[in-house]
N, C-alpha and C. Protein backbone atom coordinates (compact mmCIF):
# COMPACT_ATOMS: atom_id res chain seq x y z
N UNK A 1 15.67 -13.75 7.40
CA UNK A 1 14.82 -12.60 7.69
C UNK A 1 14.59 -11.83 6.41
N UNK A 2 13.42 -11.60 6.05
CA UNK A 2 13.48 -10.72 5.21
C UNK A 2 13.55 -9.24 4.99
N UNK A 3 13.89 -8.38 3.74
CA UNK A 3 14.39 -7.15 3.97
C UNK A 3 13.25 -6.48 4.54
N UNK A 4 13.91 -5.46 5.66
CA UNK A 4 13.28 -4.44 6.88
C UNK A 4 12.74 -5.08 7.57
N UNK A 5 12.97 -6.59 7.88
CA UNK A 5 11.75 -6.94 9.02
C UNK A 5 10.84 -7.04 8.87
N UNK A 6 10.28 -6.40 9.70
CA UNK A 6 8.53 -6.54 10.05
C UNK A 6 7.89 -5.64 9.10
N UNK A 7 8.73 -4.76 8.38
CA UNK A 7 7.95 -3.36 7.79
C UNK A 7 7.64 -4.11 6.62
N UNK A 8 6.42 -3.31 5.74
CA UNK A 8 5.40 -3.64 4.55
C UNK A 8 6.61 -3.92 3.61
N UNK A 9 6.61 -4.47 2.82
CA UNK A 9 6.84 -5.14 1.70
C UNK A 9 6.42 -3.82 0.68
N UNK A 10 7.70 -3.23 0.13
CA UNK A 10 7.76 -2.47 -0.87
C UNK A 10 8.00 -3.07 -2.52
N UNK A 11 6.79 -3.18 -3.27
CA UNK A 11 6.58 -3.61 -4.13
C UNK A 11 6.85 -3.06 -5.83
N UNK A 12 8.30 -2.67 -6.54
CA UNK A 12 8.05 -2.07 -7.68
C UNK A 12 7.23 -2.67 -9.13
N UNK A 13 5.90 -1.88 -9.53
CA UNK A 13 5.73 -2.24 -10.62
C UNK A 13 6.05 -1.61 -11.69
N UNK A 14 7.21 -1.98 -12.23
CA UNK A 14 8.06 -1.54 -13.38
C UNK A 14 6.87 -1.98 -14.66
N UNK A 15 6.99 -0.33 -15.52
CA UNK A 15 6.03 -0.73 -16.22
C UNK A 15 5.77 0.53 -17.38
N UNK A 16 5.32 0.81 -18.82
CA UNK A 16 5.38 1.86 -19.66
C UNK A 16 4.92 2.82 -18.96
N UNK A 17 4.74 3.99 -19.40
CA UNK A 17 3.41 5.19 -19.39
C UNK A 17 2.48 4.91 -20.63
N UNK A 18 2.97 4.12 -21.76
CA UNK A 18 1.70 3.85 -22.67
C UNK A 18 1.76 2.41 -22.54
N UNK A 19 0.20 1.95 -22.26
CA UNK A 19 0.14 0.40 -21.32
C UNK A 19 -1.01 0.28 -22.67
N UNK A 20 -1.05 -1.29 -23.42
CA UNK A 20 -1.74 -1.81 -23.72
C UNK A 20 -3.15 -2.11 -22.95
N UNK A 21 -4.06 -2.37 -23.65
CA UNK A 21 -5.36 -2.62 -22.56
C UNK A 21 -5.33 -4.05 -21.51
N UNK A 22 -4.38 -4.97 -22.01
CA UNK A 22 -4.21 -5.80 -21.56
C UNK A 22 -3.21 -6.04 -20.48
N UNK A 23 -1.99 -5.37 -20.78
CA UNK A 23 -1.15 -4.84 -19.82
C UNK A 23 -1.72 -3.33 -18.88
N UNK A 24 -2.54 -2.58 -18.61
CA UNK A 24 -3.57 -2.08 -18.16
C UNK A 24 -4.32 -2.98 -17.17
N UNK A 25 -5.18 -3.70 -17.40
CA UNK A 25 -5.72 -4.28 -16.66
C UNK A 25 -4.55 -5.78 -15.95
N UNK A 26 -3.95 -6.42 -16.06
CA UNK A 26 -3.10 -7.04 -15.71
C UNK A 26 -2.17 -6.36 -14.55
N UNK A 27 -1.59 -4.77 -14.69
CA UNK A 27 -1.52 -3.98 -13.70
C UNK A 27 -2.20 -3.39 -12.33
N UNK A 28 -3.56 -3.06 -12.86
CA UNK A 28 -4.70 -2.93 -12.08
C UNK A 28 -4.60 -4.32 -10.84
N UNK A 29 -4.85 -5.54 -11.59
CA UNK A 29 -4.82 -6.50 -10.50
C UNK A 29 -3.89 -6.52 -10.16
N UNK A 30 -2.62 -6.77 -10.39
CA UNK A 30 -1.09 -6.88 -9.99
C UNK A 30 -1.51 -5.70 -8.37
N UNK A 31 -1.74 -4.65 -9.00
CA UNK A 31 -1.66 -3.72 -7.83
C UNK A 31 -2.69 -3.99 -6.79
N UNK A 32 -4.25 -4.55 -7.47
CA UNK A 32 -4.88 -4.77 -5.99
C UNK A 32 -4.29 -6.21 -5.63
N UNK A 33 -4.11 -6.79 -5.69
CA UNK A 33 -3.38 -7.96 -4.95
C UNK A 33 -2.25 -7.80 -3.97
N UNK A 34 -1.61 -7.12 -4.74
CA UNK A 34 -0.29 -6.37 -3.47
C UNK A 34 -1.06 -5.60 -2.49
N UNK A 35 -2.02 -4.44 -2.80
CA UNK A 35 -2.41 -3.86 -1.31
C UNK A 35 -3.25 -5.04 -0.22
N UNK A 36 -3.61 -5.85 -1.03
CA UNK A 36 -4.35 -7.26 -0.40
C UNK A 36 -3.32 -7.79 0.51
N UNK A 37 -2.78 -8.14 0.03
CA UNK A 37 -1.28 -8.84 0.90
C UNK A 37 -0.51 -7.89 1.64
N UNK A 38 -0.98 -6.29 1.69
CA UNK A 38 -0.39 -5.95 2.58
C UNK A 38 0.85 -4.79 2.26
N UNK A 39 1.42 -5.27 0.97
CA UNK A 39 2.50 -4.54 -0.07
C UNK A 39 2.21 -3.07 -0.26
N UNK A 40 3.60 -2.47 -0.01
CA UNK A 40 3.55 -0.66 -0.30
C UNK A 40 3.81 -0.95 -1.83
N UNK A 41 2.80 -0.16 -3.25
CA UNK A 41 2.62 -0.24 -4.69
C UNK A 41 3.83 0.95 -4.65
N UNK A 42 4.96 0.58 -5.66
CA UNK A 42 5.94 1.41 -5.93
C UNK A 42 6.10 1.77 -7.55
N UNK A 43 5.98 2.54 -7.88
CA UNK A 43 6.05 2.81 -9.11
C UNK A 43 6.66 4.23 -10.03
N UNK A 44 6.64 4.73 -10.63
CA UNK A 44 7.39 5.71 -11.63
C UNK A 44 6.30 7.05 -11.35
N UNK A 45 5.18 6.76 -10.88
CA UNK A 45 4.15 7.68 -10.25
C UNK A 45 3.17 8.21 -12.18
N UNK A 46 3.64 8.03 -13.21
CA UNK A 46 3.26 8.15 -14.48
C UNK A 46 1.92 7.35 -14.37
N UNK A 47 1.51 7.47 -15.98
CA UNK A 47 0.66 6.96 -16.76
C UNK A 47 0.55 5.33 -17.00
N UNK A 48 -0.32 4.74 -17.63
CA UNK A 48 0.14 4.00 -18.57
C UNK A 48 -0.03 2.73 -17.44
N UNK A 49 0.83 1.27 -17.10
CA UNK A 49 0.96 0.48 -16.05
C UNK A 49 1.14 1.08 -14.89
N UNK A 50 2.14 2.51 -14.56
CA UNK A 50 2.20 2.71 -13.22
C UNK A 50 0.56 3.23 -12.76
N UNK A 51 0.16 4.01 -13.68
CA UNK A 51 -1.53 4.60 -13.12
C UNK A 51 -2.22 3.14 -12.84
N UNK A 52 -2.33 2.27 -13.70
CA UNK A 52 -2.98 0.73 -13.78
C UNK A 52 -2.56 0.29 -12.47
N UNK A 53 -1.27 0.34 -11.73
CA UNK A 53 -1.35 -0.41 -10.86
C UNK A 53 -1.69 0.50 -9.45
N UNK A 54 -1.23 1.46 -9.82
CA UNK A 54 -1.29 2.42 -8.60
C UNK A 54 -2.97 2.16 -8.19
N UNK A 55 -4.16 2.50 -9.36
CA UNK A 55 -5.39 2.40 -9.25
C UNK A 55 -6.23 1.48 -8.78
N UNK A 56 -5.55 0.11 -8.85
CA UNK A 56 -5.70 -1.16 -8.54
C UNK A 56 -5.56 -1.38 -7.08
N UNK A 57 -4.04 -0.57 -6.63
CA UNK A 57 -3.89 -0.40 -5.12
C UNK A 57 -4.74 0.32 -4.32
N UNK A 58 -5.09 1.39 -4.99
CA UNK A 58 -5.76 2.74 -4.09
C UNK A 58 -6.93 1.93 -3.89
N UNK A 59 -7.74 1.55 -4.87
CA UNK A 59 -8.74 0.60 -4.31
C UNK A 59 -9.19 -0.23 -3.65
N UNK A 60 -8.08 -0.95 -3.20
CA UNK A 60 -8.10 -1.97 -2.39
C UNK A 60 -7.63 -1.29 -1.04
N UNK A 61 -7.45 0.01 -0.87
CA UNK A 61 -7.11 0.55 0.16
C UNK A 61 -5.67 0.10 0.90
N UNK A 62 -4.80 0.37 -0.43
CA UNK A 62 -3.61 0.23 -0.02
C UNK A 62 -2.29 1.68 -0.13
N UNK A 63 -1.50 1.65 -0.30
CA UNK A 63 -0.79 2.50 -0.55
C UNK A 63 0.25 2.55 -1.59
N UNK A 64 0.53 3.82 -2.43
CA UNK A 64 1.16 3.90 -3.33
C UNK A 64 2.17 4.71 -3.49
N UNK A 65 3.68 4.80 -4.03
CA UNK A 65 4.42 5.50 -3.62
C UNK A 65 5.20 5.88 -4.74
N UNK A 66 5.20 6.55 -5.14
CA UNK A 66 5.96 7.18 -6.42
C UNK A 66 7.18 7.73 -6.72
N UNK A 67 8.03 7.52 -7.05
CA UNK A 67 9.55 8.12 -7.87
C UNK A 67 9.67 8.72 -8.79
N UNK A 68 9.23 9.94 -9.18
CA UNK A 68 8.73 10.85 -10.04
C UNK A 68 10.37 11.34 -10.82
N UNK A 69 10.60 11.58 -12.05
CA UNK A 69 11.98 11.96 -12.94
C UNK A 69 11.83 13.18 -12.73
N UNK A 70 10.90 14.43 -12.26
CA UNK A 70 10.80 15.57 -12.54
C UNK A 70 11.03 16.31 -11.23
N UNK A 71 11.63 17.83 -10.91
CA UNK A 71 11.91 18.56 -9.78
C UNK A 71 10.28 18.63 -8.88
N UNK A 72 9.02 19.04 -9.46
CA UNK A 72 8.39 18.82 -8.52
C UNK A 72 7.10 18.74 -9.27
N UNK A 73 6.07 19.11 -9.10
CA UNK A 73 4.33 18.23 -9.72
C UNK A 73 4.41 18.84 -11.19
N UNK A 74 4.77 20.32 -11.11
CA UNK A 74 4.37 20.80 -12.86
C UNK A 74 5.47 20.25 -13.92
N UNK A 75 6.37 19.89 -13.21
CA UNK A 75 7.41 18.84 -14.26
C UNK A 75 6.77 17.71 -14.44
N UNK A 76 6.84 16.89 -13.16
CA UNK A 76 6.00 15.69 -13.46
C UNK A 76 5.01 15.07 -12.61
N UNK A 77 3.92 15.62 -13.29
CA UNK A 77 2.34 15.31 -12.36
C UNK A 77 2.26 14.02 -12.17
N UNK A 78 2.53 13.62 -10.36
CA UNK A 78 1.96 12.41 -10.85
C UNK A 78 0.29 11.86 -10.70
N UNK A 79 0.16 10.62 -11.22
CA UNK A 79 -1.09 10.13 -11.14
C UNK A 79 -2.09 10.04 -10.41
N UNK A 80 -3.16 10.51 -10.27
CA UNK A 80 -4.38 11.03 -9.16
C UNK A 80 -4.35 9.50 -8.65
N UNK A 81 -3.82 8.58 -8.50
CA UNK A 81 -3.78 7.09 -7.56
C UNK A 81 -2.56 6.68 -6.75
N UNK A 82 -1.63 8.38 -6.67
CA UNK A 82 -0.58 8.48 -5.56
C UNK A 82 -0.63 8.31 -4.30
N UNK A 83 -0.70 8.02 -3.58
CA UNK A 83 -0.61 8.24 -2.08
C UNK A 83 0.54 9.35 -1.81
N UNK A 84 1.87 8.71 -2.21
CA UNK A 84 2.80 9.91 -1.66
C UNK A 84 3.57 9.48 -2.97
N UNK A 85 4.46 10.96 -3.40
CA UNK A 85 5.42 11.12 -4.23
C UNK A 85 6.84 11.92 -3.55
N UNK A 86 7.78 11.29 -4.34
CA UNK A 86 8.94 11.95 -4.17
C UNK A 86 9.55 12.27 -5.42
N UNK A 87 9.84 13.97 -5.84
CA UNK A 87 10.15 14.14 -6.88
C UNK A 87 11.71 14.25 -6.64
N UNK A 88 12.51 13.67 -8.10
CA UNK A 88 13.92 13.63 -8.30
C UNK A 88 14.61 14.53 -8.79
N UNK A 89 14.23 15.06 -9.64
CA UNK A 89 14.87 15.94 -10.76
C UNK A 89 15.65 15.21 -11.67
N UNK A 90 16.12 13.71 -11.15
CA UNK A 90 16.86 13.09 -11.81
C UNK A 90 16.70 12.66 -13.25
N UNK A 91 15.49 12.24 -13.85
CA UNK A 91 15.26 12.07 -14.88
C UNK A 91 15.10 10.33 -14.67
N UNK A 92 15.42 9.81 -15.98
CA UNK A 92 16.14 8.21 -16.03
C UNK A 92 16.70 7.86 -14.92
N UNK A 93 17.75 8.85 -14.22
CA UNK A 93 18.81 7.97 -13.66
C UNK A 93 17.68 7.50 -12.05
N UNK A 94 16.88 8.09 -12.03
CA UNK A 94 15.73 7.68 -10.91
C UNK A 94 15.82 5.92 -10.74
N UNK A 95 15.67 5.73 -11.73
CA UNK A 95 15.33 3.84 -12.37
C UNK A 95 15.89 3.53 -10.65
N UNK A 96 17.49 3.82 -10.64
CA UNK A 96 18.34 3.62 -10.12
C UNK A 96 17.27 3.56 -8.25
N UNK A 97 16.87 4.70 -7.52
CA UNK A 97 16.52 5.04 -6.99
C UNK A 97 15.23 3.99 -6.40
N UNK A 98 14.51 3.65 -7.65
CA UNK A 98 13.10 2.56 -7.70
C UNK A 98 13.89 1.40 -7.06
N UNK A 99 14.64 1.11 -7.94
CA UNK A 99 15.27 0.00 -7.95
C UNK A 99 15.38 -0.95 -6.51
N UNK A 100 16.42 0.55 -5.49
CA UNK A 100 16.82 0.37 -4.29
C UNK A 100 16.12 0.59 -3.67
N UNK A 101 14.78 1.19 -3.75
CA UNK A 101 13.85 1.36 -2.81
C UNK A 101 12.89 -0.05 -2.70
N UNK A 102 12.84 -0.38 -3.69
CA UNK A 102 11.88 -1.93 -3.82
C UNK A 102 12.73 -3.18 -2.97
N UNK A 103 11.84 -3.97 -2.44
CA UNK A 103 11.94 -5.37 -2.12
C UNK A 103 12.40 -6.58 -3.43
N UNK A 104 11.22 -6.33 -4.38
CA UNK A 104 11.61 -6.88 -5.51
C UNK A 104 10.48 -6.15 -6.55
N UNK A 105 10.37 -6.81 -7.65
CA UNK A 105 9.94 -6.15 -9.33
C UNK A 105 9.37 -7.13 -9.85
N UNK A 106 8.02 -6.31 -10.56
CA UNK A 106 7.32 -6.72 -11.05
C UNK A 106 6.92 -6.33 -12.43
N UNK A 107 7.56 -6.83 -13.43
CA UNK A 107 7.69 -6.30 -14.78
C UNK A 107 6.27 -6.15 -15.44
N UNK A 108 6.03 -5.21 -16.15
CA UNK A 108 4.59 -5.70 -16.97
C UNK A 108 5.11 -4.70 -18.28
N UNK A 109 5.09 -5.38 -19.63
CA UNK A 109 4.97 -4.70 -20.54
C UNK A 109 6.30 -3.49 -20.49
N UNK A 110 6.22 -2.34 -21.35
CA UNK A 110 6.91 -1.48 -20.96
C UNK A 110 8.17 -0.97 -22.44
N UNK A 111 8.55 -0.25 -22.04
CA UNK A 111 9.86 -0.34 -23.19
C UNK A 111 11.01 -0.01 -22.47
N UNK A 112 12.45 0.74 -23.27
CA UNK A 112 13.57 0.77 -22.62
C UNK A 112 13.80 1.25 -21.28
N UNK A 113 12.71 2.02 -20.39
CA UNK A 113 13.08 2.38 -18.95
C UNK A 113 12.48 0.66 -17.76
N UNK A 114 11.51 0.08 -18.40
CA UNK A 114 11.23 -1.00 -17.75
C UNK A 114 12.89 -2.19 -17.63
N UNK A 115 13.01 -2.31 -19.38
CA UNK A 115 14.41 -3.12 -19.66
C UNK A 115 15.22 -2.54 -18.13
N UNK A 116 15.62 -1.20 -18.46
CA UNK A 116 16.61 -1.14 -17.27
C UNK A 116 16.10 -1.46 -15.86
N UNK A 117 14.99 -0.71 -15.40
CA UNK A 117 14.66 -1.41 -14.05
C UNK A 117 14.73 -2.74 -13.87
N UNK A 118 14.25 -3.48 -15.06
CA UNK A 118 14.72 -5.37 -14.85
C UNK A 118 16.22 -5.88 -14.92
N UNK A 119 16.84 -4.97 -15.51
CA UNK A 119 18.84 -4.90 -15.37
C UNK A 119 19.44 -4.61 -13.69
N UNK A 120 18.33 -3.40 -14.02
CA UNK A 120 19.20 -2.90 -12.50
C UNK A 120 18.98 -3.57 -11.30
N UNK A 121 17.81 -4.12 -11.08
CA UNK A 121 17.02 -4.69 -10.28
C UNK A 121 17.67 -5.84 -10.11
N UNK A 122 18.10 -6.93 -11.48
CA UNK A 122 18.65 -8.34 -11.08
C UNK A 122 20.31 -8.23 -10.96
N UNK A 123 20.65 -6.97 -11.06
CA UNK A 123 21.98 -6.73 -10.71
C UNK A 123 21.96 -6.73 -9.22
N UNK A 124 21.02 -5.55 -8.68
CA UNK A 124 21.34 -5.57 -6.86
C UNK A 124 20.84 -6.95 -6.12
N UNK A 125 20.31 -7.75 -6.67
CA UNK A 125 20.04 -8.66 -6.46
C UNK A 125 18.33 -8.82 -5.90
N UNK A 126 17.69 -8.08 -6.55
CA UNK A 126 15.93 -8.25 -5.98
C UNK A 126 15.72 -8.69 -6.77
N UNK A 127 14.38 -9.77 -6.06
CA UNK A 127 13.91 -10.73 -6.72
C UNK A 127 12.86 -9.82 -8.03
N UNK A 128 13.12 -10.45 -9.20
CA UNK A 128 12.19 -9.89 -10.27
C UNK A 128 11.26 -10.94 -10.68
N UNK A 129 9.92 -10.54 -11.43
CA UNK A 129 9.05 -11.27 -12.16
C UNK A 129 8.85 -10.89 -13.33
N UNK A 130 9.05 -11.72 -14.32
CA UNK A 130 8.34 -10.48 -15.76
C UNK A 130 7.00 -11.08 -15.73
N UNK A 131 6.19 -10.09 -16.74
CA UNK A 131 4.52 -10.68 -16.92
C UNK A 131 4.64 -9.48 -18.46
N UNK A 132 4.41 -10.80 -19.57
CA UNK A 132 4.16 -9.92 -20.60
C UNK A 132 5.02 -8.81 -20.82
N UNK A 133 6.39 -8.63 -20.33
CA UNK A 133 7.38 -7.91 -21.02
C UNK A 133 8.91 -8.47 -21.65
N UNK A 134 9.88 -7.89 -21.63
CA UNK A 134 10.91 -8.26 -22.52
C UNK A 134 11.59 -9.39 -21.95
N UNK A 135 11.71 -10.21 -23.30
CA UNK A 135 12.23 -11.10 -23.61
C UNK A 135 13.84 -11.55 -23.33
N UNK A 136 14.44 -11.87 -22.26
CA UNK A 136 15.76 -12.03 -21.69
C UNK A 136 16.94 -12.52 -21.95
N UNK A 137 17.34 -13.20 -23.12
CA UNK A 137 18.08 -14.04 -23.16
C UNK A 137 20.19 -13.88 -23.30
N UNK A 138 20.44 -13.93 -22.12
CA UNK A 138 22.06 -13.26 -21.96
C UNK A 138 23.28 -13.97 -22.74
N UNK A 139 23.99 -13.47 -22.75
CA UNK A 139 25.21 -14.48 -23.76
C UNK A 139 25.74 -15.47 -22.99
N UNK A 140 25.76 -15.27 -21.71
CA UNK A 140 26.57 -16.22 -20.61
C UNK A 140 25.37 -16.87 -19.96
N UNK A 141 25.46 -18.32 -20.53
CA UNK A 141 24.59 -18.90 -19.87
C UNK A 141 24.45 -19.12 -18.15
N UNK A 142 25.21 -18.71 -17.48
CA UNK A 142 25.43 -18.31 -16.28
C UNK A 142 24.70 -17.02 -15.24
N UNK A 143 24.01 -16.59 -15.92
CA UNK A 143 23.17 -15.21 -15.74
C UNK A 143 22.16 -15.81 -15.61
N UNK A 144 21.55 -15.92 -14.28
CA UNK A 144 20.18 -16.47 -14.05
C UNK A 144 19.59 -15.02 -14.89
N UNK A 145 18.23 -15.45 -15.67
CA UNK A 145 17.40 -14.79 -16.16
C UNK A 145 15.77 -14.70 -15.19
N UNK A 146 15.62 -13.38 -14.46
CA UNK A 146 14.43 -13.38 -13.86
C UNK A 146 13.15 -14.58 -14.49
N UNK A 147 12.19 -15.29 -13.63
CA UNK A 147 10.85 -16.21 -13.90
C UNK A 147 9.60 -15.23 -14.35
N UNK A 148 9.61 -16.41 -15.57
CA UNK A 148 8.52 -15.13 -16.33
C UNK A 148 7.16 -15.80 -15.45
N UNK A 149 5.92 -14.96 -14.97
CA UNK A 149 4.91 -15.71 -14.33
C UNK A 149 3.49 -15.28 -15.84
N UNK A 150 2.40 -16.33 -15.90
CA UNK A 150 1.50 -16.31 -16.96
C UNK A 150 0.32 -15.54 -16.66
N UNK A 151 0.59 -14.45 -15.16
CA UNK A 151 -1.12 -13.96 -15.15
C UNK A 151 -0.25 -13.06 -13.87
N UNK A 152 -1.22 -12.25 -13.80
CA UNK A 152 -1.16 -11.68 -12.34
C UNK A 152 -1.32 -12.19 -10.91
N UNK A 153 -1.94 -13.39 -10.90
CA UNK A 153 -1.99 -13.60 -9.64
C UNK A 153 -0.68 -14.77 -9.20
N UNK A 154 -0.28 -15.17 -10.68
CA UNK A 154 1.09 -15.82 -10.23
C UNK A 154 2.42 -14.59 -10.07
N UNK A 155 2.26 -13.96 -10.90
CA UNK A 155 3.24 -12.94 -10.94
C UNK A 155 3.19 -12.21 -8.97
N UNK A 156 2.57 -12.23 -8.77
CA UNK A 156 1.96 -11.64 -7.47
C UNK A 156 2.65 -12.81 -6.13
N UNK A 157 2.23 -13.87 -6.66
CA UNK A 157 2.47 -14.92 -5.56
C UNK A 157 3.78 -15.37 -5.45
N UNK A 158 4.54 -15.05 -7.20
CA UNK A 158 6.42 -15.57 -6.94
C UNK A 158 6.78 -14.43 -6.23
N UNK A 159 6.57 -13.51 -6.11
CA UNK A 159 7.36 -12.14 -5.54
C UNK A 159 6.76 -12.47 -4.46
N UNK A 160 5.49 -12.36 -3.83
CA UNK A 160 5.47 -13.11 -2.61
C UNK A 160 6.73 -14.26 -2.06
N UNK A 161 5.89 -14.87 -2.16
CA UNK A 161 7.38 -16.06 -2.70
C UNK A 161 8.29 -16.22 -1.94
N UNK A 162 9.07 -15.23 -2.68
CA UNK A 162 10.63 -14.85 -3.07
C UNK A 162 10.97 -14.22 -1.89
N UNK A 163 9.96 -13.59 -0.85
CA UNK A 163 10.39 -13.52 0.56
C UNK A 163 10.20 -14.63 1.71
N UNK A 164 9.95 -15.37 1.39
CA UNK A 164 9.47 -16.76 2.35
C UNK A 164 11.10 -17.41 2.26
N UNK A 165 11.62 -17.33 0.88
CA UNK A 165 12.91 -17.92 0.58
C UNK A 165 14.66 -16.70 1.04
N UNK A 166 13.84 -15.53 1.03
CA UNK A 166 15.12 -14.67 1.73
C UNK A 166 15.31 -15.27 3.35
């Protein structure tokens, strides 16, 4: 069975607030493909890949759900492609919060807060994808290393996937 049952498929796209144009648009689809399939878009509620994917979702008339680091909007505004936000106050330690709220992760690009969501994420055990972000390689060859996918619509379809096999 997969996690919650019958309920939508909560989707994190772990991802910078400053997004290359390419990682930008790679997000955008990432996110309309998930509201396509049905997927709640989970993200950091920021700039950068989370706006890219959030925007991608809202379009496709899906929904988007945000984990904001700040006590409430004038700390940290999030992105006019929210559906709903929940502010933390937490800061970083939020990651934590994304993490457990997601089904599984969808890496794009990013710097040290993405790294950790892809740590924390293959620690609790959700399925991850990278696309165009950091490079994995552990000392113990024993550490499965998340499947890197070459585009968005594969990146989209292993996390699909990856619930057919829970």
């Amino acid at each position: 069975m997969r996690p919650g049952g019958d309920r939508a498929k909560v989707i994190l796209v772990s991802g910078g607030s400053v997004a290359s144009p390419k990682d930008a648009e790679c997000a955008e689809q990432v996110g309309r493909l998930l509201a396509q399939a049905g997927a709640v878009v989970l993200t950091g509620g920021g700039t950068g890949v989370m706006e890219a994917a959030c925007r991608g979702c809202a379009k496709a008339g899906g929904t988007t759900l945000a984990v904001l680091p700040g006590s409430d909007a004038s700390e940290s505004p999030p992105n006019g492609y929210v559906s709903l936000a929940v502010f933390t106050g937490m800061r970083d330690a939020r990651n934590s919060i994304l993490v457990r709220t997601a089904d599984a992760v969808i890496a794009i690009g990013g710097s040290w807060g993405t790294l950790s969501e892809i740590a924390l994420a293959s620690n609790a055990g959700r399925p991850v994808v990278l696309l165009d972000t950091w490079g994995i390689t552990p000392p113990d060859r024993s550490i499965a290393v998340p499947p890197r996918a070459k585009d968005a619509e594969e990146a989209v379809a292993m996390v699909l996937d990856a619930f057919d096999r829970i």
